[in-house]
Protein backbone atom coordinates (compact mmCIF):
# COMPACT_ATOMS: atom_id res chain seq x y z
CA UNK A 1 64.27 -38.05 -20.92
CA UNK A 2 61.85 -36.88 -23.11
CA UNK A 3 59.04 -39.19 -22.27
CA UNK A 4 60.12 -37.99 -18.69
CA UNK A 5 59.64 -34.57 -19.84
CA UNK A 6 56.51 -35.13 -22.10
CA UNK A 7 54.60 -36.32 -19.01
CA UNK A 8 55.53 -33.31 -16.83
CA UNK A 9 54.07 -31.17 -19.39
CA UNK A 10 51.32 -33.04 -19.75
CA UNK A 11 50.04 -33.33 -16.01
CA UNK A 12 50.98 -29.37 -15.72
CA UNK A 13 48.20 -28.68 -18.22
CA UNK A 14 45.84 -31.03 -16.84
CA UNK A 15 46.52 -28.69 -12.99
CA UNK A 16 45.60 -25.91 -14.48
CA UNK A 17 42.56 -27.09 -16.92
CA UNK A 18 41.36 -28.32 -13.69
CA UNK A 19 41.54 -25.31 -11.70
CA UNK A 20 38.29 -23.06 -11.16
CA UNK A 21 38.42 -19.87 -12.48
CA UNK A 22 37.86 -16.93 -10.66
CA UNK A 23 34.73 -15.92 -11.76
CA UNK A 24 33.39 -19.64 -10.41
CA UNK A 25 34.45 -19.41 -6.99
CA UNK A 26 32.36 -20.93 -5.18
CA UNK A 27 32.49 -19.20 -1.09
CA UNK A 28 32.14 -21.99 1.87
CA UNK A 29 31.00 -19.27 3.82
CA UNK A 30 27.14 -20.11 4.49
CA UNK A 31 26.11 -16.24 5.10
CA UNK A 32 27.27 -15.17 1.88
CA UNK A 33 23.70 -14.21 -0.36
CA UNK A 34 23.37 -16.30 -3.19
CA UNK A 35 20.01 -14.76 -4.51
CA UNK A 36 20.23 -11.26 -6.14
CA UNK A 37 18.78 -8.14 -3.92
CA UNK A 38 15.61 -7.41 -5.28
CA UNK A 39 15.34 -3.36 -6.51
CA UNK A 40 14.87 -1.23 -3.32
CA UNK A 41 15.18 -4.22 -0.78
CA UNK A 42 19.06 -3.13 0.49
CA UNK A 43 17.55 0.11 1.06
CA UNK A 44 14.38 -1.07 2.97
CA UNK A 45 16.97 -2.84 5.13
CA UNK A 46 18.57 0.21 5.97
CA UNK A 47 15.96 1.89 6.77
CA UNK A 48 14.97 3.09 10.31
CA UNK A 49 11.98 1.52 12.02
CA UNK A 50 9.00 3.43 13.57
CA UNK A 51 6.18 1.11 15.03
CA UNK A 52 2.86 2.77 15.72
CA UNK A 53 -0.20 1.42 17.05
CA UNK A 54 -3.66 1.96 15.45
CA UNK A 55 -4.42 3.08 12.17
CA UNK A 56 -5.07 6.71 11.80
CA UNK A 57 -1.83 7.13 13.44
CA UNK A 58 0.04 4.72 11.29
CA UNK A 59 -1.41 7.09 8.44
CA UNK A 60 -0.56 10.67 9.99
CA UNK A 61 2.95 9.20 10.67
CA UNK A 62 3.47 7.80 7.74
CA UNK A 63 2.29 10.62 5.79
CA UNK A 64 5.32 12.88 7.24
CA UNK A 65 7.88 9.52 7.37
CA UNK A 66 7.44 9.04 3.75
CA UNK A 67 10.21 6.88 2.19
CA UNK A 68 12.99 7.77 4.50
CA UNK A 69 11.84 4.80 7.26
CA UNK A 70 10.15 2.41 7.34
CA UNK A 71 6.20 2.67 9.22
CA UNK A 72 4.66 -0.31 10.58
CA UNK A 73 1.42 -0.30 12.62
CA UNK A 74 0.75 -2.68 15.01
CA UNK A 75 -2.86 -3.13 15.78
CA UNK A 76 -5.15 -5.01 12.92
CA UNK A 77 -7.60 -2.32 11.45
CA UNK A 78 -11.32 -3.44 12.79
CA UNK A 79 -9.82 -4.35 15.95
CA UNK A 80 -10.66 -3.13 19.14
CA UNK A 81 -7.56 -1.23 20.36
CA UNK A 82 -8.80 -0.80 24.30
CA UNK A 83 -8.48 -4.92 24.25
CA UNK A 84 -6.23 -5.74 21.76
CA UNK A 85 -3.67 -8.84 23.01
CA UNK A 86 -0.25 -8.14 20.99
CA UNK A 87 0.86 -11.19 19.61
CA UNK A 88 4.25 -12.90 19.44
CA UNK A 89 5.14 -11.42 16.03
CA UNK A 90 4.81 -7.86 17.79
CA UNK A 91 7.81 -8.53 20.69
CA UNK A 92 10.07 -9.15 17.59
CA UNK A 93 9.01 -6.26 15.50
CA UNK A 94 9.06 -4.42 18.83
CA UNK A 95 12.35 -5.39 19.56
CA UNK A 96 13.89 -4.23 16.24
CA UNK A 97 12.00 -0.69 16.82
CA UNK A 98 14.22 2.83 16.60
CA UNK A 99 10.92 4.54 17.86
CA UNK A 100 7.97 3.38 18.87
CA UNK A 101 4.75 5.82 18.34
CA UNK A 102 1.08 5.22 20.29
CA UNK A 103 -1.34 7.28 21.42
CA UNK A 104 -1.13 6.86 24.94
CA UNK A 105 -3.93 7.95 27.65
CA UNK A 106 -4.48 4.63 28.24
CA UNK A 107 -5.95 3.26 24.62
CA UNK A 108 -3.20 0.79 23.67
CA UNK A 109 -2.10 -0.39 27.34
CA UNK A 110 -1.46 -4.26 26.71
CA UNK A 111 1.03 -3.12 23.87
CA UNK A 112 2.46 -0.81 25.77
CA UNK A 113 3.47 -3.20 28.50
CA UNK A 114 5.19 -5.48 25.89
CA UNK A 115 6.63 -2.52 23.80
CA UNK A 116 8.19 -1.92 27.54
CA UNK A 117 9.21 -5.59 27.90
CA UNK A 118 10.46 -5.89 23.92
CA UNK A 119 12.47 -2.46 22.81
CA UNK A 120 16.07 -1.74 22.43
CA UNK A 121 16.90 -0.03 26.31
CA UNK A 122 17.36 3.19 23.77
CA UNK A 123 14.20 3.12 21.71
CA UNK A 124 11.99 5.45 23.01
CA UNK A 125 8.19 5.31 23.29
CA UNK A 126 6.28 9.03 22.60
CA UNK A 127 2.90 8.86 23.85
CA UNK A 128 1.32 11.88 21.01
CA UNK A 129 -2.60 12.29 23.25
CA UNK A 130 -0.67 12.54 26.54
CA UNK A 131 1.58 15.48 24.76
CA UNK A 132 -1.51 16.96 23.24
CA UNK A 133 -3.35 17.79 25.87
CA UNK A 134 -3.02 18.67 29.24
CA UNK A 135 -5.04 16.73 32.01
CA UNK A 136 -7.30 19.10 32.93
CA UNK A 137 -8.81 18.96 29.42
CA UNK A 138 -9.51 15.03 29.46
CA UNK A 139 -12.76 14.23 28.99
CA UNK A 140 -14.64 11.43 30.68
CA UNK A 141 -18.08 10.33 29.77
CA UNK A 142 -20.22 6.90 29.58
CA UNK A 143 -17.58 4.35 28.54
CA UNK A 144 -14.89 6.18 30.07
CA UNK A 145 -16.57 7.07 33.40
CA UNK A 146 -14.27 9.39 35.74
CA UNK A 147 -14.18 6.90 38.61
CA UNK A 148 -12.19 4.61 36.82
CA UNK A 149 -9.51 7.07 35.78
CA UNK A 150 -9.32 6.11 31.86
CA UNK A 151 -9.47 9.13 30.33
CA UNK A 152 -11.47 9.28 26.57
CA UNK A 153 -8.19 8.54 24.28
CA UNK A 154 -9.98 9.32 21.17
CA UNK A 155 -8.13 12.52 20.22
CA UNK A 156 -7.48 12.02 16.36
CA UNK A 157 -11.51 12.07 15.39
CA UNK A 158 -10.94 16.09 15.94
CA UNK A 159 -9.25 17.32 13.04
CA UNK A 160 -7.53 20.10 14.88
CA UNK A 161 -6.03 17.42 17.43
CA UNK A 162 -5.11 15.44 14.32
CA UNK A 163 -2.59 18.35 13.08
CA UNK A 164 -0.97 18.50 16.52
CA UNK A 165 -0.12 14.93 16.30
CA UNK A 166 1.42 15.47 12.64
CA UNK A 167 3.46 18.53 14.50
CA UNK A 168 4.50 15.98 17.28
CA UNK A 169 5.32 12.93 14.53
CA UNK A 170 7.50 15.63 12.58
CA UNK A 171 9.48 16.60 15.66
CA UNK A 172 10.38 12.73 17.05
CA UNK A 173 11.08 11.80 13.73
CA UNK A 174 13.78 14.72 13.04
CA UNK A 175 14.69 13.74 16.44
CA UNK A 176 15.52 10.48 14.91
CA UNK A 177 17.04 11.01 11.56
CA UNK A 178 18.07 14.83 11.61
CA UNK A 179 19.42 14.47 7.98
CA UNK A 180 15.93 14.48 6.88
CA UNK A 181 14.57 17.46 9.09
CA UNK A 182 13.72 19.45 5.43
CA UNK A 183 12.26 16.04 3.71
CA UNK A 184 10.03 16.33 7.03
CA UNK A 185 9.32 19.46 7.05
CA UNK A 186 7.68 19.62 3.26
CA UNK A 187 5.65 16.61 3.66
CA UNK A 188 4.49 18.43 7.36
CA UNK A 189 3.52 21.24 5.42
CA UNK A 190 1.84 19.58 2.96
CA UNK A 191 -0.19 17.32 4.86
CA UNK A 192 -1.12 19.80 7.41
CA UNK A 193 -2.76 22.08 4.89
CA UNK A 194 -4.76 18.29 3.95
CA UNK A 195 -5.86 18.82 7.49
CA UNK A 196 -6.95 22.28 7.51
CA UNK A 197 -9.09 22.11 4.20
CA UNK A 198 -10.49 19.03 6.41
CA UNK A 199 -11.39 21.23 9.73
CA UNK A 200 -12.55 23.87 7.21
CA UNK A 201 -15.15 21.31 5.39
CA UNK A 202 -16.21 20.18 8.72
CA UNK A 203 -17.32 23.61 9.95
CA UNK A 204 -19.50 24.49 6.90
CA UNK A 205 -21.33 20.47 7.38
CA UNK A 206 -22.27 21.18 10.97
CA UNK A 207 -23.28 24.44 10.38
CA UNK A 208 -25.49 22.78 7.32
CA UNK A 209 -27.40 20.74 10.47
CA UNK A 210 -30.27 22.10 11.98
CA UNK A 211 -29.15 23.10 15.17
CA UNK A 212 -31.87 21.27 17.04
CA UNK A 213 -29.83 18.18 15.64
CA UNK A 214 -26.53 18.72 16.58
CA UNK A 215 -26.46 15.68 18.93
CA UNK A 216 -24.90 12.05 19.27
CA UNK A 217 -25.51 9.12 20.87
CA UNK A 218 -23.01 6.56 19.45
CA UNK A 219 -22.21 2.69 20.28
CA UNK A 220 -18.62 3.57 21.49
CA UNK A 221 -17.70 6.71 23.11
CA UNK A 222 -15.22 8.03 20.65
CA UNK A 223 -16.27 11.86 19.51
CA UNK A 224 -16.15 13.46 22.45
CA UNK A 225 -12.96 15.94 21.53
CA UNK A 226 -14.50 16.00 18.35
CA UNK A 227 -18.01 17.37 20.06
CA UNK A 228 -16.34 19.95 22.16
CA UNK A 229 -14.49 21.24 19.21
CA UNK A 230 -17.52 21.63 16.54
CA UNK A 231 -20.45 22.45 18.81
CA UNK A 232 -22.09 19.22 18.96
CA UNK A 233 -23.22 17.62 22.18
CA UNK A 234 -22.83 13.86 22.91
CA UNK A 235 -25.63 12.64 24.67
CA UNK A 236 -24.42 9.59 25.60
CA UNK A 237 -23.62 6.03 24.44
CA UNK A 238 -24.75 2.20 24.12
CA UNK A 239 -21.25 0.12 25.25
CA UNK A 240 -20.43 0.19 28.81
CA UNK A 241 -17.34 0.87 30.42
CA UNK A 242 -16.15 -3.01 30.44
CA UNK A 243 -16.96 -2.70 27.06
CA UNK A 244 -19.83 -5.21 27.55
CA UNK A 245 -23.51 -4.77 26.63
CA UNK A 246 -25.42 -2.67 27.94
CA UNK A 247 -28.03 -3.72 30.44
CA UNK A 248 -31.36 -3.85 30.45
CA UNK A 249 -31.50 -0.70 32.68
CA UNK A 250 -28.93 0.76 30.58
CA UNK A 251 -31.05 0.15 27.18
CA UNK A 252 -34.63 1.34 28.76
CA UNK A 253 -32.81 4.40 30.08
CA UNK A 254 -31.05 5.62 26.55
CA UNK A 255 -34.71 4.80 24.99
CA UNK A 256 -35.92 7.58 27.57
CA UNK A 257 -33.41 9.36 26.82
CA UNK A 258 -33.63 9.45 22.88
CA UNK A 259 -37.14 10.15 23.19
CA UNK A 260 -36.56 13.34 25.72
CA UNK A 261 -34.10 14.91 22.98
CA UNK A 262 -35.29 14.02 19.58
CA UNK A 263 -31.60 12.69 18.72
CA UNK A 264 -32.69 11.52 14.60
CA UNK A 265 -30.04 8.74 14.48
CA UNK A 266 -27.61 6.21 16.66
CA UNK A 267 -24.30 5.96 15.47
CA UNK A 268 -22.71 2.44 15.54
CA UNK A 269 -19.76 0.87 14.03
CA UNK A 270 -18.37 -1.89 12.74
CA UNK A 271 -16.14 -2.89 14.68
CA UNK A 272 -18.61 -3.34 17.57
CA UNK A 273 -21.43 -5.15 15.67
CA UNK A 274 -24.40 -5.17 18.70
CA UNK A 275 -28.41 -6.29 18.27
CA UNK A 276 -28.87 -4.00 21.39
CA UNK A 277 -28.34 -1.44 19.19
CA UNK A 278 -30.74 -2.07 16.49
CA UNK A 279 -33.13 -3.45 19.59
CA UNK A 280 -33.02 0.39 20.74
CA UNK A 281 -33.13 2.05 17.41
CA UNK A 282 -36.36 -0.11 16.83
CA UNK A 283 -37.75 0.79 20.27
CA UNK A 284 -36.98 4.53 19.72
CA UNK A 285 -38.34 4.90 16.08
CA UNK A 286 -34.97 6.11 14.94
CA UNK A 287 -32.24 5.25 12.40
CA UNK A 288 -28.71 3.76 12.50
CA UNK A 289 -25.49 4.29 10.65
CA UNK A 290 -21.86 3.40 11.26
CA UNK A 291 -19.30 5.57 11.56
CA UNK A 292 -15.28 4.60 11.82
CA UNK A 293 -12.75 5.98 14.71
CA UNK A 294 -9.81 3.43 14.14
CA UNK A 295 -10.82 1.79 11.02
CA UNK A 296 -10.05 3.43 7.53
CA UNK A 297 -12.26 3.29 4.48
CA UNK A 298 -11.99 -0.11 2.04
CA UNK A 299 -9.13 -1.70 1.40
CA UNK A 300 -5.44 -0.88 1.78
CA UNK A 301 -2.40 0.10 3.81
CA UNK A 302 -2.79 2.73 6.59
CA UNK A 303 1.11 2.87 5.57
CA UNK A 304 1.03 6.10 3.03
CA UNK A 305 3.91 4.56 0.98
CA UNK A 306 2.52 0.77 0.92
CA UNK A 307 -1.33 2.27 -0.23
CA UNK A 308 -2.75 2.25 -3.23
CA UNK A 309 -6.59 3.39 -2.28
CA UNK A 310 -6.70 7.27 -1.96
CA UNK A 311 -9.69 6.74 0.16
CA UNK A 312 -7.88 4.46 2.47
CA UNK A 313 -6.43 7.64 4.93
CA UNK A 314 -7.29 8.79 8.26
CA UNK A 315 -8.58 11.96 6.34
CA UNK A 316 -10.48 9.66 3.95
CA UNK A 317 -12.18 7.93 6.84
CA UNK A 318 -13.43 11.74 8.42
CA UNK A 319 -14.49 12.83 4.97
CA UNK A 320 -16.93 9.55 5.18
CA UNK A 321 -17.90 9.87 8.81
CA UNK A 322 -18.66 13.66 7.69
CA UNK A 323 -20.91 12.40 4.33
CA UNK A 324 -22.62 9.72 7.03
CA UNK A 325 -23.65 12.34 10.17
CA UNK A 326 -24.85 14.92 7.56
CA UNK A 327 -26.93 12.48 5.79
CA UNK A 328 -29.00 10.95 9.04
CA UNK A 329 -28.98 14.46 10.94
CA UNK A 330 -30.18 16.62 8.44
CA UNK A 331 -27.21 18.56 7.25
CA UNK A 332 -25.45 18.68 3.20
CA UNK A 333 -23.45 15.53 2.64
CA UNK A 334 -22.13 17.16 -0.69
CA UNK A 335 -19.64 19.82 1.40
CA UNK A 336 -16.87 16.81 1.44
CA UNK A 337 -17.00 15.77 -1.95
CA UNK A 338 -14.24 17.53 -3.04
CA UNK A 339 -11.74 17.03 -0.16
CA UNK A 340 -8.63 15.60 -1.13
CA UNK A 341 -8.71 12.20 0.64
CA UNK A 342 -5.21 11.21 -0.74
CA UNK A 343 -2.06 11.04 1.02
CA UNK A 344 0.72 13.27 0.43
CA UNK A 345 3.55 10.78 -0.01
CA UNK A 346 3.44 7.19 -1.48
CA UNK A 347 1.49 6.01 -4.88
CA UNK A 348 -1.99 7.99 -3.67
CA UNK A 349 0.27 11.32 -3.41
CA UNK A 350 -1.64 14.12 -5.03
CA UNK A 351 -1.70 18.01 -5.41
């Protein structure tokens, strides 16, 4: 009896020595996380998501979204947005969007058509040109001739428009997340008064060109709203409407042209590299420069929170395009040194 009993105990305590412990549970449950959440990633997760299209929005959206969603802009800076093919990778961020943001009058019309195909039924797309302006103030001019019914889209180069698509952004995203109406409303503020010192600084540079001056003839048709608004007159441009090069015809007539109205400089840009351009410049005795619509200065995030270049903004990019038409037309490059290029939220944020 007690060897009987001596074994008993004996396989009792081997049970239990064998037994995990609680703290070394292993789950059989394969979607249980067995890496540790990085600092801020549960939170990113939560987040809402707001998809924009080209840059300068991203960056005016962002700027007013700050930390409380999440801003991701679909087209690549440097690309051209009128042609742009959305790839695969956009359907699925698409798909996952709680508000989708573009500029509408016809600039980003392929991803429109799959933001259409790829949203939640409830995501709504907000269109911020086609709820800035009214149709009888479109403006239609070389690359966007009035026969084909594609209106200039190129709102944001005007400062002024530029603060009515902050106001817009501010509205659809309280719309969205009403606990943060206040958080929105500051950053609005802030940002907007970024703007105004920007529309202020671009008064006293084209009043520092000779008027005789005050003209453009540019690659790509994109400063037309910013003409009408700052008395300059656009006297026409190189790309065609199918966004082609220009003819011969084309070229020999803009020569003529440049010559008739003493227009000092073309104004190119990068993203539409073109030897016609320098062909014409040659011709005409004139000089070129580039200037940016879409494309923000250096390196960096158009994303306010994700940047880390205060020169990298939509507001950096008009400071520049300000320094480069004041230099080649005559005027004082120096009146936008000290605008604050910075954004108001994220790791640039400054007073």
């Amino acid at each position: 009896m007690k060897t009987l009993a001596g074994l008993l105990f004996l396989l009792s305590f081997m049970v239990v020595a064998c037994s995990p412990s609680p703290d070394k549970t292993v789950s059989s449950n394969p979607e249980v996380r067995t890496t540790p959440v990085q600092v801020g990633e549960e939170k990113t997760q939560n987040k809402l998501l707001v998809v924009t299209t080209v840059a300068p929005l991203t960056n005016i959206v962002s700027n007013i979204a700050g930390d409380r969603l999440e801003v991701k802009g679909i087209i690549p800076e440097g690309t051209d947005s009128h042609t742009f093919e959305p790839r695969p990778s956009d359907a699925d961020l698409l798909s996952k969007a709680n508000l989708i943001i573009a500029n509408g009058l016809h600039l980003e019309s392929p991803t429109e058509k799959l933001a259409k195909a790829s949203k939640p039924k409830e995501t709504k797309i907000f269109e911020l040109g086609s709820k800035t302006i009214t149709q009888d103030q479109w403006l239609f001019d070389f690359s966007f001739p009035k026969e084909k019914g594609d209106p200039n889209p190129h709102l944001w180069v005007n400062p002024k428009y530029a603060e009515a698509y902050a106001k817009l952004a501010a509205q659809q995203l309280t719309a969205l997340d009403p606990a943060g109406k206040d958080y929105y409303a500051t950053n609005l503020k802030n940002y907007l008064q970024r703007l105004d010192a920007l529309d202020k600084a671009t008064r006293e540079i084209v009043a520092s060109i000779p008027a005789k001056n005050r003209k453009l003839l540019t690659y790509h048709d994109s400063w037309a709203y910013w003409a009408r608004e700052y008395g300059f007159q656009v006297i026409g441009a190189i790309q065609p409407s199918d966004f082609k090069e220009p003819s011969a015809q084309d070229v020999t007539k803009l020569i003529d042209q440049i010559r008739q109205t003493g227009v000092p400089a073309i104004f190119g840009s990068e993203v539409y590299p073109s030897k016609v351009e320098e062909q014409i410049a040659r011709e005409a005795k004139i000089k070129t420069a580039n200037t940016a619509d879409d494309e923000l200065p250096g390196t960096g995030s158009a994303n306010a929170i994700e940047n880390t270049n205060p020169e990298h903004t939509y507001i950096g990019m008009m400071a520049n395009n300000m320094r480069i038409i004041a230099s080649n037309l005559g005027g004082n490059p120096d009146l936008a040194k000290n605008l604050n290029t910075g954004n108001v939220v994220g790791p640039t944020a400054t007073k």
